[in-house]
PDB file of N, CA and C in Angstrom:
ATOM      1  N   UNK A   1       0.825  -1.175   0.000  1.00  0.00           N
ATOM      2  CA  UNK A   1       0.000   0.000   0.000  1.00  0.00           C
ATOM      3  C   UNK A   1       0.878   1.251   0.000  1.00  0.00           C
ATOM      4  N   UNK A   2       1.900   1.338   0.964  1.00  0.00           N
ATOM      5  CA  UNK A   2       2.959   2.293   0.513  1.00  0.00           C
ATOM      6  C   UNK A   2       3.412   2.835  -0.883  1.00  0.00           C
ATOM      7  N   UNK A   3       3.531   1.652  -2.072  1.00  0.00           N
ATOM      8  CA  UNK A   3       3.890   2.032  -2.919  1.00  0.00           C
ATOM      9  C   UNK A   3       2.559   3.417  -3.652  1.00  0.00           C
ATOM     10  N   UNK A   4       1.719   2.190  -3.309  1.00  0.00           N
ATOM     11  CA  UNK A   4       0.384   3.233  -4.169  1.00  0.00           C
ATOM     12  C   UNK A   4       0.318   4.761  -3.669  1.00  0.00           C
ATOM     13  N   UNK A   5       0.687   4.928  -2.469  1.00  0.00           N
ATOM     14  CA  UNK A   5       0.436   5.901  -1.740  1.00  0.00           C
ATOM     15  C   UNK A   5       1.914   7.051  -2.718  1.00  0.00           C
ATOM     16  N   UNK A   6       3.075   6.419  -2.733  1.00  0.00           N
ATOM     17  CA  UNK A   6       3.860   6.772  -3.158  1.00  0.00           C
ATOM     18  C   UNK A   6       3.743   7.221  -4.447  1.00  0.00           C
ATOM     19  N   UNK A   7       2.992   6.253  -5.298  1.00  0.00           N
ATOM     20  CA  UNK A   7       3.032   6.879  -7.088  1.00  0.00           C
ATOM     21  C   UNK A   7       1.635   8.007  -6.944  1.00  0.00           C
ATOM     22  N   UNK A   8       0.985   8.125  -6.134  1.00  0.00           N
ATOM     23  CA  UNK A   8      -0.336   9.082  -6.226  1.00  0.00           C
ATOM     24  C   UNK A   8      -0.151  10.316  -7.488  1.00  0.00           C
ATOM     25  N   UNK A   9      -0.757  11.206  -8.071  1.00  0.00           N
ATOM     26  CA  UNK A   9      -0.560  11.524  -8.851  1.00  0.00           C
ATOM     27  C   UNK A   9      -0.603  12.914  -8.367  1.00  0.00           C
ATOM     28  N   UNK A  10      -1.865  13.321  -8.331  1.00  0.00           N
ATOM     29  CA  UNK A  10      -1.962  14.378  -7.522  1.00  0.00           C
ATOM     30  C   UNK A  10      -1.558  15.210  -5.674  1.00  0.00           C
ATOM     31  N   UNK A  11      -1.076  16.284  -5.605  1.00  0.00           N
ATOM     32  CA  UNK A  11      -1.085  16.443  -4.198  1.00  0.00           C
ATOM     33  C   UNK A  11      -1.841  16.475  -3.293  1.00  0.00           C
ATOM     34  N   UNK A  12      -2.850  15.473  -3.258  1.00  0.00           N
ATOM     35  CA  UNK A  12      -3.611  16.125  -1.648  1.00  0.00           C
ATOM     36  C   UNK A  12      -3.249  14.564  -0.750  1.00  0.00           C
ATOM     37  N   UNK A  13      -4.035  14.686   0.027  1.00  0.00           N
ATOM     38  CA  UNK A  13      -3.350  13.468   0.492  1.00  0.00           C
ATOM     39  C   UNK A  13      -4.561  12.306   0.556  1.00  0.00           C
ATOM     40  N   UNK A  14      -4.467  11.099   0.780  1.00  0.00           N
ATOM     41  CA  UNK A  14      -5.495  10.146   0.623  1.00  0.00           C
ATOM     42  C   UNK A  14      -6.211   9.901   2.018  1.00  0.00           C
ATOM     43  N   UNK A  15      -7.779  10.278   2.167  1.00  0.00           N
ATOM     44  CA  UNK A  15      -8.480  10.268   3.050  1.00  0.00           C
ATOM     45  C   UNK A  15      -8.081   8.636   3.964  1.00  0.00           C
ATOM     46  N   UNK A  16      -8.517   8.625   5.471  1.00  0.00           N
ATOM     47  CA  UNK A  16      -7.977   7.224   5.793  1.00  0.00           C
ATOM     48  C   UNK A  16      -9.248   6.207   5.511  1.00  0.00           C
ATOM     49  N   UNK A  17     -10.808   6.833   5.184  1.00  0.00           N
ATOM     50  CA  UNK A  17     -11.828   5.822   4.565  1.00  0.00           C
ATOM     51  C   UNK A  17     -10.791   5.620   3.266  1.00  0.00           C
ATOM     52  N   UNK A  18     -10.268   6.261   2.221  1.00  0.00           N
ATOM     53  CA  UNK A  18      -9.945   5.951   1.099  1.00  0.00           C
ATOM     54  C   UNK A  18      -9.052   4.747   1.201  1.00  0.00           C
ATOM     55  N   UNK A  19      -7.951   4.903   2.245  1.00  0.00           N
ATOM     56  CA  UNK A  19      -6.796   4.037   2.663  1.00  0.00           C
ATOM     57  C   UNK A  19      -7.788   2.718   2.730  1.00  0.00           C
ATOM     58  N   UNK A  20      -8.370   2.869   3.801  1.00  0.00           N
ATOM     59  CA  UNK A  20      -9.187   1.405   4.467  1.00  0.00           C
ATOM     60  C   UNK A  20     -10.014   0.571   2.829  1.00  0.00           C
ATOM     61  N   UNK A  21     -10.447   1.566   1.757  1.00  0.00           N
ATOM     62  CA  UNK A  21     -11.109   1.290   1.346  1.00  0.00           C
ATOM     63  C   UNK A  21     -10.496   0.255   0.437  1.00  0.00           C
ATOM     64  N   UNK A  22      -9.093   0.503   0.016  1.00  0.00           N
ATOM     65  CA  UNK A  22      -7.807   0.688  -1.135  1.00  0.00           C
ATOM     66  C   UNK A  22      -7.444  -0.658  -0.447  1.00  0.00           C
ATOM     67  N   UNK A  23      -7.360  -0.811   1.229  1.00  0.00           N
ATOM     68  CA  UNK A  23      -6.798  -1.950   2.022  1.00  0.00           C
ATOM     69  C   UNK A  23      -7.664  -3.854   1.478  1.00  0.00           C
ATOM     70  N   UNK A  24      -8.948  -2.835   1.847  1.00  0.00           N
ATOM     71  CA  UNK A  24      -9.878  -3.827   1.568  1.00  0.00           C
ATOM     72  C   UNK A  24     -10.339  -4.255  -0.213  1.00  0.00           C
ATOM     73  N   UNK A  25      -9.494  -3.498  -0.530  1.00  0.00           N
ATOM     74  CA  UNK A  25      -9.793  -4.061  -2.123  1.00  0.00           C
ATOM     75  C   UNK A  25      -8.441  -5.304  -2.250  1.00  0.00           C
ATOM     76  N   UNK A  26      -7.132  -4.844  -1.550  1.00  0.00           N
ATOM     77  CA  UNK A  26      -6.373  -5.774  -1.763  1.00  0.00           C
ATOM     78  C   UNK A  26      -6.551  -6.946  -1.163  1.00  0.00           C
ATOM     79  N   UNK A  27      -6.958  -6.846   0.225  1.00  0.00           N
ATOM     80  CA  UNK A  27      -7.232  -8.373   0.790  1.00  0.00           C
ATOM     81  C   UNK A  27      -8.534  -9.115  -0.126  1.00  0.00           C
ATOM     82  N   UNK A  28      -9.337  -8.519  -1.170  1.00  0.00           N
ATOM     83  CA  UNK A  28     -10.102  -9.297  -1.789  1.00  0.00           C
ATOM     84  C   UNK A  28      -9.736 -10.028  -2.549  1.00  0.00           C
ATOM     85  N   UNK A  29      -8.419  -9.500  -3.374  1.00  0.00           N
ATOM     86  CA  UNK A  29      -7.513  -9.683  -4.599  1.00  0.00           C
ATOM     87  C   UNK A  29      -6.792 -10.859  -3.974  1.00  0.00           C
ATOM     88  N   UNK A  30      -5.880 -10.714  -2.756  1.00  0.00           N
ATOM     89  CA  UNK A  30      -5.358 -11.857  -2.218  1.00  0.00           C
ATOM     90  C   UNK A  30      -6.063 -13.256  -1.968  1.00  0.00           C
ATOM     91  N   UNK A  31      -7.795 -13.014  -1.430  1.00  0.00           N
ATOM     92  CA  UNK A  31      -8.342 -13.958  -0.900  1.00  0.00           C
ATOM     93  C   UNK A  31      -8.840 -14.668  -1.797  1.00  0.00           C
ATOM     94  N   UNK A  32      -8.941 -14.125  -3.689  1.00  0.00           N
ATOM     95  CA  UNK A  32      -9.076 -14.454  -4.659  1.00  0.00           C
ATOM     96  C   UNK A  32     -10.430 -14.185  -4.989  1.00  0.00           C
ATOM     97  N   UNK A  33     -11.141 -13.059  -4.161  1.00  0.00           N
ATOM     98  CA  UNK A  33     -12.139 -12.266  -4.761  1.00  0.00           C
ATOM     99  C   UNK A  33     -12.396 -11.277  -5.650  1.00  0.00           C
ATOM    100  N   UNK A  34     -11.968 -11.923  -6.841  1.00  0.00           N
ATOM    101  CA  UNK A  34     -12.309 -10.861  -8.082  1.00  0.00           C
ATOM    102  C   UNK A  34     -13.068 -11.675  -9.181  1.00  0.00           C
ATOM    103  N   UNK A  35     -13.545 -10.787 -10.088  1.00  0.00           N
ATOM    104  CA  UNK A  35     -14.382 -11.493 -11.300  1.00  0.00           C
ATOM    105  C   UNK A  35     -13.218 -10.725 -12.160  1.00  0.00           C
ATOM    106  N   UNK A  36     -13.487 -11.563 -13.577  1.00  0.00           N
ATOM    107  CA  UNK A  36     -12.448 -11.424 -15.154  1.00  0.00           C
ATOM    108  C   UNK A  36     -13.238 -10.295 -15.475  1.00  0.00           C
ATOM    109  N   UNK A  37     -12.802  -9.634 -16.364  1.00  0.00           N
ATOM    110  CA  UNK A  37     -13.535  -8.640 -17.023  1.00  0.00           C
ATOM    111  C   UNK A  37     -14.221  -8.734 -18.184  1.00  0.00           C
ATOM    112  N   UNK A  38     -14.225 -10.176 -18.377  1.00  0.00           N
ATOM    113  CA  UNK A  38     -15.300 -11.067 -19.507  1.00  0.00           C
ATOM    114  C   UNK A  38     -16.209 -10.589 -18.596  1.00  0.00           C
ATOM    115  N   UNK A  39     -16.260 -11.356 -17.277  1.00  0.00           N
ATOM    116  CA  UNK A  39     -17.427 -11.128 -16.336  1.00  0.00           C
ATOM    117  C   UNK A  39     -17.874  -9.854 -16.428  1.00  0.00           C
ATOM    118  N   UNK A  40     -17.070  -8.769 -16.053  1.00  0.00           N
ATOM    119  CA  UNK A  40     -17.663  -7.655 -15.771  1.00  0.00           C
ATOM    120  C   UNK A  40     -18.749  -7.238 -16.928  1.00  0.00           C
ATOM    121  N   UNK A  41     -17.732  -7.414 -18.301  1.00  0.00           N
ATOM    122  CA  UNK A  41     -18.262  -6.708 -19.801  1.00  0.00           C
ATOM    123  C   UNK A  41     -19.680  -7.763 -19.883  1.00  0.00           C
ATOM    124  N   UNK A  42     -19.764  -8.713 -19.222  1.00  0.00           N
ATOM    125  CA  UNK A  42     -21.424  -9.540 -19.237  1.00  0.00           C
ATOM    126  C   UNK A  42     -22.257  -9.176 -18.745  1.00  0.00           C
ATOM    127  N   UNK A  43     -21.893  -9.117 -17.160  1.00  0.00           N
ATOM    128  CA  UNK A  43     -23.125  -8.105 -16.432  1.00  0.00           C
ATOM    129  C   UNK A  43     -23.068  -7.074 -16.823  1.00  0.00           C
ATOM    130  N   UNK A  44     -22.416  -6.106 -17.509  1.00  0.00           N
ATOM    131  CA  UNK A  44     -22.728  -4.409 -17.734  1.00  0.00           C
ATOM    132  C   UNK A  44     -23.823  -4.271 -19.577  1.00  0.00           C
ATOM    133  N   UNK A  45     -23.709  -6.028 -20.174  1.00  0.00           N
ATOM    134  CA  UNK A  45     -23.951  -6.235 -21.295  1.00  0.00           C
ATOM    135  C   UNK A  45     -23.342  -5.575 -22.442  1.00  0.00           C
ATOM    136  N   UNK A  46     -21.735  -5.600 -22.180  1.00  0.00           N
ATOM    137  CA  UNK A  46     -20.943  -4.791 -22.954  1.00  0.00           C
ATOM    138  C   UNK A  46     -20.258  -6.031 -23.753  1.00  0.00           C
ATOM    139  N   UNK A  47     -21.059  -7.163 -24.269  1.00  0.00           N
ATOM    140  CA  UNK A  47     -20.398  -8.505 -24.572  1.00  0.00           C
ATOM    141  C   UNK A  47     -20.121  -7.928 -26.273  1.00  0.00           C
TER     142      UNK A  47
END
């Protein structure tokens, strides 16, 4: 998470909901909670 925090683009700084939010997207990624983006482009009906 450091790194991300590090490449940020803009100067302000990242709220700590944003942090927590950014935290909890990675432990989903680790726990192997993600869909493909076949998936996504299906449910949005962008097939």
């Amino acid at each position: 998470m450091e790194r991300l925090i590090q490449l940020q683009v803009d100067e302000c700084e990242l709220s700590k909901e944003t942090l927590r939010e950014i935290e909890r997207g990675l432990e989903d990624a680790r726990a192997g909670r993600t869909i493909s983006m076949k998936e996504v482009k299906e449910r949005l009906g962008m097939n």
